[in-house]
ModelCIF file with pLDDT and N, C-alpha, C, O atoms, coordinates in Angstrom:
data_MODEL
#
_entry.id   MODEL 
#
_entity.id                         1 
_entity.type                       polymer 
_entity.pdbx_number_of_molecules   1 
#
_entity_poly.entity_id                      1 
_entity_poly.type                           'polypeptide(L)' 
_entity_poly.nstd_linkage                   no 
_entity_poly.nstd_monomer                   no 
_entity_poly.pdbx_seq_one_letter_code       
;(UNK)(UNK)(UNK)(UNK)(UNK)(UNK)(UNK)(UNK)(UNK)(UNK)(UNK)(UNK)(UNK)(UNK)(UNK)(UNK)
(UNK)(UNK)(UNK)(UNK)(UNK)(UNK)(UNK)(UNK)(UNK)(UNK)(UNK)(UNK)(UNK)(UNK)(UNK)(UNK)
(UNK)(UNK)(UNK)(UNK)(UNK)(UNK)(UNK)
;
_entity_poly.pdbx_seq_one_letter_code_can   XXXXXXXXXXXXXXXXXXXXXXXXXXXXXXXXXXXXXXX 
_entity_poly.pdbx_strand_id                 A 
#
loop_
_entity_poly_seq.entity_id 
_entity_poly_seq.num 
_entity_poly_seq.mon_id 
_entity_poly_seq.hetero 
1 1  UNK n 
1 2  UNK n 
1 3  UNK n 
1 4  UNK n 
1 5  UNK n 
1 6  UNK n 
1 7  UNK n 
1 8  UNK n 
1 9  UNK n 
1 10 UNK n 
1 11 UNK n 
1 12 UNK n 
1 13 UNK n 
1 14 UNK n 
1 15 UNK n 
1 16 UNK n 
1 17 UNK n 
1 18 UNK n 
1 19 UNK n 
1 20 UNK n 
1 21 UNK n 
1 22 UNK n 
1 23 UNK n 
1 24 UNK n 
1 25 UNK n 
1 26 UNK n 
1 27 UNK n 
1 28 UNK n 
1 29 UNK n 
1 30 UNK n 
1 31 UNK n 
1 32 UNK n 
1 33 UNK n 
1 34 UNK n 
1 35 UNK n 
1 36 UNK n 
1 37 UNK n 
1 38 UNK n 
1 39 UNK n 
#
_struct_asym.id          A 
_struct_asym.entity_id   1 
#
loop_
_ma_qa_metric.id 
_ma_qa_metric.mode 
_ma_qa_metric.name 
_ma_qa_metric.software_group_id 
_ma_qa_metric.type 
1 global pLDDT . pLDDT 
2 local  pLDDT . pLDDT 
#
_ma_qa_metric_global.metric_id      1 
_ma_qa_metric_global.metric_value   95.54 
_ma_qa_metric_global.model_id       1 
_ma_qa_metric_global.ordinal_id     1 
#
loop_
_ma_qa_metric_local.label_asym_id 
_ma_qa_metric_local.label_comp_id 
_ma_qa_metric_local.label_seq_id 
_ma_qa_metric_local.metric_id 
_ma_qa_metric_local.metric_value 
_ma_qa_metric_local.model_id 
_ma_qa_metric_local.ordinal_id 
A UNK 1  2 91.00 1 1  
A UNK 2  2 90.00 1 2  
A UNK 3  2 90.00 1 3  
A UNK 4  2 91.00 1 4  
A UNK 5  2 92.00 1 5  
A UNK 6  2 92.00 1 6  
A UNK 7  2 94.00 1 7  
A UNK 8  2 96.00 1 8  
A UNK 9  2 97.00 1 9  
A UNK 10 2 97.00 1 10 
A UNK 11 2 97.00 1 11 
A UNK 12 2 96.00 1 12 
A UNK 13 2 97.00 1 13 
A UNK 14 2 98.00 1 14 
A UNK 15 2 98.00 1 15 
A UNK 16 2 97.00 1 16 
A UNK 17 2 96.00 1 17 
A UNK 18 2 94.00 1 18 
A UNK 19 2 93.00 1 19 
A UNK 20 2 96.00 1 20 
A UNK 21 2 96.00 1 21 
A UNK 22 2 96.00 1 22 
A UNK 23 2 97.00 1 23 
A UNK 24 2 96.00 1 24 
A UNK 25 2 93.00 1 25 
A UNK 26 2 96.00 1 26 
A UNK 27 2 97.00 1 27 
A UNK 28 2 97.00 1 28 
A UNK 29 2 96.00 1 29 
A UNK 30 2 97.00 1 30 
A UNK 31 2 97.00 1 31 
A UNK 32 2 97.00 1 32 
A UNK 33 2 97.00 1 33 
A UNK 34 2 97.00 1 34 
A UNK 35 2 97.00 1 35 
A UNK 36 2 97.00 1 36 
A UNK 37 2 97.00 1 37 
A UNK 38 2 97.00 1 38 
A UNK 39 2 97.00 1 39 
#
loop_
_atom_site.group_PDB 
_atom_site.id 
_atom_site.type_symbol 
_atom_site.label_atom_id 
_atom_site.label_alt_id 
_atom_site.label_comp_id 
_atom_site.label_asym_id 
_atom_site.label_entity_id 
_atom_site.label_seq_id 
_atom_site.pdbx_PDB_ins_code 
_atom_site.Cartn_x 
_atom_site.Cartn_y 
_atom_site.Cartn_z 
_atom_site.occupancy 
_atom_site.B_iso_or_equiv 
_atom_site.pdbx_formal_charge 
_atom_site.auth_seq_id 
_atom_site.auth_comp_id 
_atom_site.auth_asym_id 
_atom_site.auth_atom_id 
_atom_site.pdbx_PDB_model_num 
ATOM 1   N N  . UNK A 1 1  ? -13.894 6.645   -4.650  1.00 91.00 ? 1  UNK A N  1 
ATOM 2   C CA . UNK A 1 1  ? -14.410 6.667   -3.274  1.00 91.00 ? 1  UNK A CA 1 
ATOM 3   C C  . UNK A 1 1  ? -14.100 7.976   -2.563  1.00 91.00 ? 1  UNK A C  1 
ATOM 4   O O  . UNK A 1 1  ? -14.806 8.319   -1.615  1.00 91.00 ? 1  UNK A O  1 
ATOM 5   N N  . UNK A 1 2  ? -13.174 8.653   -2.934  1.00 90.00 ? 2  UNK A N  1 
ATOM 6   C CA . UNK A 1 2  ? -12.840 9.771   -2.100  1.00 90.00 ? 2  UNK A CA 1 
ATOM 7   C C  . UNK A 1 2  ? -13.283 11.198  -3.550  1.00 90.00 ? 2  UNK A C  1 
ATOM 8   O O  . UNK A 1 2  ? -12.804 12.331  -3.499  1.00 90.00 ? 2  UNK A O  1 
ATOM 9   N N  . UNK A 1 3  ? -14.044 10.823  -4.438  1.00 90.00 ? 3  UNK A N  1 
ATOM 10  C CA . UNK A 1 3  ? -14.252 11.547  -4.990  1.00 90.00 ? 3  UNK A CA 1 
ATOM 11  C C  . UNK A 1 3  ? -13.542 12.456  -5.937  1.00 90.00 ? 3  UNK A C  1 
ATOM 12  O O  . UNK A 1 3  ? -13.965 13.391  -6.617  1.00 90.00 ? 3  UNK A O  1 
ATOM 13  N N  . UNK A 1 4  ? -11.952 11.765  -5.761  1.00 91.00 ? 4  UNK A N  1 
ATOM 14  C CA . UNK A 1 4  ? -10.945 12.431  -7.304  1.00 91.00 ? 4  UNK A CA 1 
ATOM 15  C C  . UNK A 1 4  ? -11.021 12.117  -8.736  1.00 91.00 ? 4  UNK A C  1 
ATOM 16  O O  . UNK A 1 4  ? -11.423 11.065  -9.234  1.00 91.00 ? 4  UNK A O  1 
ATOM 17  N N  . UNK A 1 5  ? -10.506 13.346  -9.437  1.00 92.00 ? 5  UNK A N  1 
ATOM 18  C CA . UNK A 1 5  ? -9.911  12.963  -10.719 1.00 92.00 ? 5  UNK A CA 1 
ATOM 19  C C  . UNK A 1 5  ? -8.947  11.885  -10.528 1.00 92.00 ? 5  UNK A C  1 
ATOM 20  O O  . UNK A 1 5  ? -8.987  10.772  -11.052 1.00 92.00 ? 5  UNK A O  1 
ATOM 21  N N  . UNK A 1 6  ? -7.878  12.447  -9.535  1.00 92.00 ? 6  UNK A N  1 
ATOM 22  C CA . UNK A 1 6  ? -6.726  12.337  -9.851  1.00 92.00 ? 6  UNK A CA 1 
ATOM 23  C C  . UNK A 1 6  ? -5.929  12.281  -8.817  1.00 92.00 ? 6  UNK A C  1 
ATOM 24  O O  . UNK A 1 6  ? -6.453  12.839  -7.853  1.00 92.00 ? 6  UNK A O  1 
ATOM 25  N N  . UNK A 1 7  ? -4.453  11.672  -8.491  1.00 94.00 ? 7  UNK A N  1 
ATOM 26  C CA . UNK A 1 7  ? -4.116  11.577  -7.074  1.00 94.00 ? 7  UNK A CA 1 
ATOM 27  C C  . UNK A 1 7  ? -2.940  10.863  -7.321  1.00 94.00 ? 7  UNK A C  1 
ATOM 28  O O  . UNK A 1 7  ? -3.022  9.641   -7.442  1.00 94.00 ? 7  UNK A O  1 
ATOM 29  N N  . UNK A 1 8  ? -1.712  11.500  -7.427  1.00 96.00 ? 8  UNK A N  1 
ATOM 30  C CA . UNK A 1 8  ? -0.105  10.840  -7.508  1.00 96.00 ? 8  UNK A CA 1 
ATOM 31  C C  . UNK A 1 8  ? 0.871   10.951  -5.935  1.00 96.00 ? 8  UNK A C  1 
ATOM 32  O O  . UNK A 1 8  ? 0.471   10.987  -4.771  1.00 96.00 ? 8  UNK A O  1 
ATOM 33  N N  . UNK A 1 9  ? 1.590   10.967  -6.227  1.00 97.00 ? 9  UNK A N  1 
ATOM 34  C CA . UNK A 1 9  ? 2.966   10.930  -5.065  1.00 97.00 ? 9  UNK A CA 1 
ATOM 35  C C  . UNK A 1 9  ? 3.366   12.224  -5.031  1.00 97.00 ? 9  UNK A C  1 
ATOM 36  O O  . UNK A 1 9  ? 3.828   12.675  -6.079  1.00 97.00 ? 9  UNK A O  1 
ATOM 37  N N  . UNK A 1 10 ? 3.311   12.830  -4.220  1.00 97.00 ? 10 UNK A N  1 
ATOM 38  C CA . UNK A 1 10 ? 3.783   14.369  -3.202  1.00 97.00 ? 10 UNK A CA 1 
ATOM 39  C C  . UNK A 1 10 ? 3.485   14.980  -1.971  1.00 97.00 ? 10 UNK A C  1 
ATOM 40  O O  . UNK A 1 10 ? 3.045   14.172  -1.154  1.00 97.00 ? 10 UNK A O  1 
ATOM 41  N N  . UNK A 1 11 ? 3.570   16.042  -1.598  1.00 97.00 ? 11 UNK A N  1 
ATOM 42  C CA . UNK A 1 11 ? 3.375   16.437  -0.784  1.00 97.00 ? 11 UNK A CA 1 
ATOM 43  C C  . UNK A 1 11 ? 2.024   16.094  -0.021  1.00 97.00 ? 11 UNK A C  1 
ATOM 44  O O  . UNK A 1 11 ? 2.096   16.217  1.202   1.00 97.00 ? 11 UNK A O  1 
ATOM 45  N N  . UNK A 1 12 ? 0.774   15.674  -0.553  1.00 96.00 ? 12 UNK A N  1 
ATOM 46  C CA . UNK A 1 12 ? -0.487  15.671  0.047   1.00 96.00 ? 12 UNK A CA 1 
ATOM 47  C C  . UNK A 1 12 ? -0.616  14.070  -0.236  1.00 96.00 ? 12 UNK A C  1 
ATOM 48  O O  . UNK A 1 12 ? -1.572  13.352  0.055   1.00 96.00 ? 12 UNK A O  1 
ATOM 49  N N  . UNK A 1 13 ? 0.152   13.838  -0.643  1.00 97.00 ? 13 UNK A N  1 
ATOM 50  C CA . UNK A 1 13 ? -0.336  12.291  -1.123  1.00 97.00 ? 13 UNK A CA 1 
ATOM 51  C C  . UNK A 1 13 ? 1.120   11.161  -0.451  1.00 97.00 ? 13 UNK A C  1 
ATOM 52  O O  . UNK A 1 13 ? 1.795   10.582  -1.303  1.00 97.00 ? 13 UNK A O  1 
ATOM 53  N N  . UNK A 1 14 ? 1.450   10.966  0.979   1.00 98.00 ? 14 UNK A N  1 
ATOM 54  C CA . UNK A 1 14 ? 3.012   10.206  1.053   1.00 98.00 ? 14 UNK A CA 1 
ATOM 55  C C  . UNK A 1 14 ? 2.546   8.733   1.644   1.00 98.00 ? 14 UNK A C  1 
ATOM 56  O O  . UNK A 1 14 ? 3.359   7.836   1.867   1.00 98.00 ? 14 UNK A O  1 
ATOM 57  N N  . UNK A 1 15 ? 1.073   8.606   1.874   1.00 98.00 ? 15 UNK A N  1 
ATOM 58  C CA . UNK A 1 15 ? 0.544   7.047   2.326   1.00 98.00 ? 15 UNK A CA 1 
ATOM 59  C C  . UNK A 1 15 ? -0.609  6.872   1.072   1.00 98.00 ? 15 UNK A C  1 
ATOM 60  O O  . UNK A 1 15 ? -1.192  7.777   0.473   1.00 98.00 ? 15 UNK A O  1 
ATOM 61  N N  . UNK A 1 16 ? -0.737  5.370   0.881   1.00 97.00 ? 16 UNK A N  1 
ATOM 62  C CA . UNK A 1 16 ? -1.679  4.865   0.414   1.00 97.00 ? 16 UNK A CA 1 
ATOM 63  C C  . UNK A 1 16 ? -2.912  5.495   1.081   1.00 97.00 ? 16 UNK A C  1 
ATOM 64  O O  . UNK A 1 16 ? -2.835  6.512   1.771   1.00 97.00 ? 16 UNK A O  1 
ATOM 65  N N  . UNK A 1 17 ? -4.155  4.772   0.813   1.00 96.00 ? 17 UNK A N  1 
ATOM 66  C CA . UNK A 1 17 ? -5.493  5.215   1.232   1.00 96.00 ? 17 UNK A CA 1 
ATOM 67  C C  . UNK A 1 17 ? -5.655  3.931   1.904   1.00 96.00 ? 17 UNK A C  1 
ATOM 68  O O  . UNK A 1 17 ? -5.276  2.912   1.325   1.00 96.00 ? 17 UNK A O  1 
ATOM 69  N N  . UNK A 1 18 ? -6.139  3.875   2.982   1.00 94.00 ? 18 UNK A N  1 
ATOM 70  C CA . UNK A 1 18 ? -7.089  2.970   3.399   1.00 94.00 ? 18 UNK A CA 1 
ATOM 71  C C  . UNK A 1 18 ? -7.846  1.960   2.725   1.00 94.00 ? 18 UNK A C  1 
ATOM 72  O O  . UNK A 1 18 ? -7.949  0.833   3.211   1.00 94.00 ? 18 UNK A O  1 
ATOM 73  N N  . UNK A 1 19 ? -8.434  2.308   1.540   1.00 93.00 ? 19 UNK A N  1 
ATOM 74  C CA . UNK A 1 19 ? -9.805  1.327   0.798   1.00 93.00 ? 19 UNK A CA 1 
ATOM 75  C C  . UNK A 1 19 ? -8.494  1.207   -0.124  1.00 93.00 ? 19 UNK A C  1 
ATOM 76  O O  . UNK A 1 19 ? -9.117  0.958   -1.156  1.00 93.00 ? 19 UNK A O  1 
ATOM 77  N N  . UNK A 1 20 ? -7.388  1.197   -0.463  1.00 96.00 ? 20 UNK A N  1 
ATOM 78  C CA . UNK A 1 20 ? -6.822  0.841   -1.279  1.00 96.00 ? 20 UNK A CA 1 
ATOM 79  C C  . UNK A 1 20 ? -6.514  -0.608  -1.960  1.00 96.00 ? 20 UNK A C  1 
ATOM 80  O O  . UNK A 1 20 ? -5.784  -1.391  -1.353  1.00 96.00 ? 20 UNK A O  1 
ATOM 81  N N  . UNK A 1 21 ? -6.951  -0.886  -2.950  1.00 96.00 ? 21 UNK A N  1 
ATOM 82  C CA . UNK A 1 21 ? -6.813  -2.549  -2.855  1.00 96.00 ? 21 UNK A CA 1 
ATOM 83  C C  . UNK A 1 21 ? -5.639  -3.233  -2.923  1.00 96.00 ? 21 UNK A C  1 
ATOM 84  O O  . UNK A 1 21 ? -5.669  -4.460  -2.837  1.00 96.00 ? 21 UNK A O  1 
ATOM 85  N N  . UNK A 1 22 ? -4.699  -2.704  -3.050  1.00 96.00 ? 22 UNK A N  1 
ATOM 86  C CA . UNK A 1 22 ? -3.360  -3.411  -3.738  1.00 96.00 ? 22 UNK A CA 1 
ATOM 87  C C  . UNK A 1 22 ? -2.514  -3.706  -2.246  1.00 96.00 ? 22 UNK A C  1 
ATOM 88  O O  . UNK A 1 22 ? -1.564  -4.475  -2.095  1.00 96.00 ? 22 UNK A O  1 
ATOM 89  N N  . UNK A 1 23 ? -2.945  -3.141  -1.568  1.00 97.00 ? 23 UNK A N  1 
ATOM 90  C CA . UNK A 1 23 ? -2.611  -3.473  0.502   1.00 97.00 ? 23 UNK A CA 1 
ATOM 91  C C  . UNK A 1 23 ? -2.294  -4.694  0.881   1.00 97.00 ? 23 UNK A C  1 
ATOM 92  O O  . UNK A 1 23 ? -1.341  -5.084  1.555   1.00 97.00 ? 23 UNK A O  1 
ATOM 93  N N  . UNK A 1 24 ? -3.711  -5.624  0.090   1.00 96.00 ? 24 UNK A N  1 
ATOM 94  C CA . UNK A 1 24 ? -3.965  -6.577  0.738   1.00 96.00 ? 24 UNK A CA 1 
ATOM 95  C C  . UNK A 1 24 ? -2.750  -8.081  -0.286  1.00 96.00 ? 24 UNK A C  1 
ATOM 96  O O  . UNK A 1 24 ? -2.520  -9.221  0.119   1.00 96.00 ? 24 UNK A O  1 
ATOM 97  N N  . UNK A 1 25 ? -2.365  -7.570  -1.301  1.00 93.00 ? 25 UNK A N  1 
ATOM 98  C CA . UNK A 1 25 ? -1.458  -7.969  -2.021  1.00 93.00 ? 25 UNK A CA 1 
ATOM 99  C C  . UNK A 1 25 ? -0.033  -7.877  -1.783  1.00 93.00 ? 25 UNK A C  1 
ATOM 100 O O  . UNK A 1 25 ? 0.830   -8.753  -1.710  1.00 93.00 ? 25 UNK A O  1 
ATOM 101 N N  . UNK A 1 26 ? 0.005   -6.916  -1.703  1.00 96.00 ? 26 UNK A N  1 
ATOM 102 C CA . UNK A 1 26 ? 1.503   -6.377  -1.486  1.00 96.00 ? 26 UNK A CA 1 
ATOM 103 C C  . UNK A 1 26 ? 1.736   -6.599  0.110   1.00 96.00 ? 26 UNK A C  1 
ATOM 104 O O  . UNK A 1 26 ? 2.223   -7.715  0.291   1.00 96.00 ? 26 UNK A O  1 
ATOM 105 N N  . UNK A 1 27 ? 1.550   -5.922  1.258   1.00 97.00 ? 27 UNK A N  1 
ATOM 106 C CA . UNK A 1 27 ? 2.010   -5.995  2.503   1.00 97.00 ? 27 UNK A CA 1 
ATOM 107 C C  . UNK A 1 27 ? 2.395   -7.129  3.042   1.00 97.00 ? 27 UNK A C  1 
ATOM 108 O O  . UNK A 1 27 ? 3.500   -7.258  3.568   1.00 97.00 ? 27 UNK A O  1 
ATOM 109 N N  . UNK A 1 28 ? 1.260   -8.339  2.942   1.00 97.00 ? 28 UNK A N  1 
ATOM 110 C CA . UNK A 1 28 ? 0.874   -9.528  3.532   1.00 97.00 ? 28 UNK A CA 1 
ATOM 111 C C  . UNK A 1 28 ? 2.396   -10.037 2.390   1.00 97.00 ? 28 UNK A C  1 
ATOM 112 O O  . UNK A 1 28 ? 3.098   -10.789 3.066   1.00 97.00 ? 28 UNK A O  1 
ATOM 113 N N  . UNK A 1 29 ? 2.749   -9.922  1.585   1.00 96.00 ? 29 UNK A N  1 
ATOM 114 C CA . UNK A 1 29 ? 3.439   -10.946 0.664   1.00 96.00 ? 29 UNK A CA 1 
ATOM 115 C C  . UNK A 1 29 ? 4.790   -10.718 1.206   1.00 96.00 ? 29 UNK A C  1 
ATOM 116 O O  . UNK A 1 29 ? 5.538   -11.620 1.581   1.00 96.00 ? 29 UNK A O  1 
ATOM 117 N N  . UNK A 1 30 ? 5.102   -9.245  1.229   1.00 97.00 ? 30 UNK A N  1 
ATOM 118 C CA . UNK A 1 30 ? 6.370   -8.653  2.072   1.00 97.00 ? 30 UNK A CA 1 
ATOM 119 C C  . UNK A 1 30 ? 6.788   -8.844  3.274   1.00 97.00 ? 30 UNK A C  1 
ATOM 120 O O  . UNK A 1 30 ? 7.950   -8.590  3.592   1.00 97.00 ? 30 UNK A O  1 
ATOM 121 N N  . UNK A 1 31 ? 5.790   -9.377  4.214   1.00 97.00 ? 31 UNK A N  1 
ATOM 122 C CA . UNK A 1 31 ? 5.835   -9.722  6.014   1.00 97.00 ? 31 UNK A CA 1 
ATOM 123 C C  . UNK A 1 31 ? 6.090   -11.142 5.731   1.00 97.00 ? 31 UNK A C  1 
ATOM 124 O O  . UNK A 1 31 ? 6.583   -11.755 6.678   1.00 97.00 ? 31 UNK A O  1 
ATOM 125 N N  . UNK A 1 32 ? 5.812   -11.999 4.358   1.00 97.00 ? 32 UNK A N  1 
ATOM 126 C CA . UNK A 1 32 ? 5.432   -13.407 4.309   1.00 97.00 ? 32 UNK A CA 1 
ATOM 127 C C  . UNK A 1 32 ? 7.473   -13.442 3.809   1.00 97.00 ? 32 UNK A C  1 
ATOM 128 O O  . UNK A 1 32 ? 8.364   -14.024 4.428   1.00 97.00 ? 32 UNK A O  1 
ATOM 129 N N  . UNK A 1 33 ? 7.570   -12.802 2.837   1.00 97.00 ? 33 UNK A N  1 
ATOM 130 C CA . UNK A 1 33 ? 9.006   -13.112 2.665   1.00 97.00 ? 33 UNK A CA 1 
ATOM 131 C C  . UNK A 1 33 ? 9.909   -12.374 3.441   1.00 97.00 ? 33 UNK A C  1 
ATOM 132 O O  . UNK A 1 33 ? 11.095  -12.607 3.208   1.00 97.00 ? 33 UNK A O  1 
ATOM 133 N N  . UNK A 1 34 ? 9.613   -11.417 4.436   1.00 97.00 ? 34 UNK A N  1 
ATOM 134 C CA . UNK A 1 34 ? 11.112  -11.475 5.350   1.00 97.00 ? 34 UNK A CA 1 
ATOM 135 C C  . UNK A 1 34 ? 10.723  -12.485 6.855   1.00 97.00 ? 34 UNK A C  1 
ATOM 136 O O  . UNK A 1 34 ? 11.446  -12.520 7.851   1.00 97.00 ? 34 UNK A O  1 
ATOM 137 N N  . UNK A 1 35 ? 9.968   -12.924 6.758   1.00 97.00 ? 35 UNK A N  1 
ATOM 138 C CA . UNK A 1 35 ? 9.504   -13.843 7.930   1.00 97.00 ? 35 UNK A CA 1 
ATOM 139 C C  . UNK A 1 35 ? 10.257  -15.536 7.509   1.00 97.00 ? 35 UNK A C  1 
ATOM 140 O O  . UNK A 1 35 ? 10.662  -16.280 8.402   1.00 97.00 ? 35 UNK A O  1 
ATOM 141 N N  . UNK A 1 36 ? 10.341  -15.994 5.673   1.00 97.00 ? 36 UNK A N  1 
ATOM 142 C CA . UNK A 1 36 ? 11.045  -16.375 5.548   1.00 97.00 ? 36 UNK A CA 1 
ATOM 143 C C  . UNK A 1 36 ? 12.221  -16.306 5.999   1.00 97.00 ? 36 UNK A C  1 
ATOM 144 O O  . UNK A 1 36 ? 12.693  -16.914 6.960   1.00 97.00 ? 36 UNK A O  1 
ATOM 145 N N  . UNK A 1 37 ? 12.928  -15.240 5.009   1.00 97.00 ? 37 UNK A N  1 
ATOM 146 C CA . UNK A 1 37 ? 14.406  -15.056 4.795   1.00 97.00 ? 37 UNK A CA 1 
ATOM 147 C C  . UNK A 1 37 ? 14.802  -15.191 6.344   1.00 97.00 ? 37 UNK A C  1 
ATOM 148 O O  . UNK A 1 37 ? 15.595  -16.032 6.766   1.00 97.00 ? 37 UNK A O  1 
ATOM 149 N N  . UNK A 1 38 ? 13.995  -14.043 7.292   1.00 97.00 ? 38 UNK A N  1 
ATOM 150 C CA . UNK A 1 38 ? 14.752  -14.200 8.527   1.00 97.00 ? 38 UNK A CA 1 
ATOM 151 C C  . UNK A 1 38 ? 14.482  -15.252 9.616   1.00 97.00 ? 38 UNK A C  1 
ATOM 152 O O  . UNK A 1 38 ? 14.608  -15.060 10.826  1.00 97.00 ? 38 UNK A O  1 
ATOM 153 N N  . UNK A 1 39 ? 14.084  -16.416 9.005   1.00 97.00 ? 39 UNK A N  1 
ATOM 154 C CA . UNK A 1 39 ? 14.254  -17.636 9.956   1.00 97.00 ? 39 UNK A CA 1 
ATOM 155 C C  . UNK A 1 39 ? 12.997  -17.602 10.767  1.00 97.00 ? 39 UNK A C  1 
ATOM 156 O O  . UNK A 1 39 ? 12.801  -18.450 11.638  1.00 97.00 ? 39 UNK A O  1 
#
């Protein structure tokens, strides 16, 4: 979508992307277990 080869962790790269799919997996699951843990 943004038209790369290629695209790791550094200097130009320190947030996810927006259209990223793994967001909607990961974030929501992490807010879901400290919303547990912390009562």
């Amino acid at each position: 979508s943004y038209g790369l080869t290629e695209l790791s962790y550094g200097k130009e790269y320190i947030l996810p992307k927006p259209n990223d799919p793994r967001l909607i997996n990961v974030i929501p699951q992490a807010i879901s277990q400290a919303a547990i843990e912390s009562g």
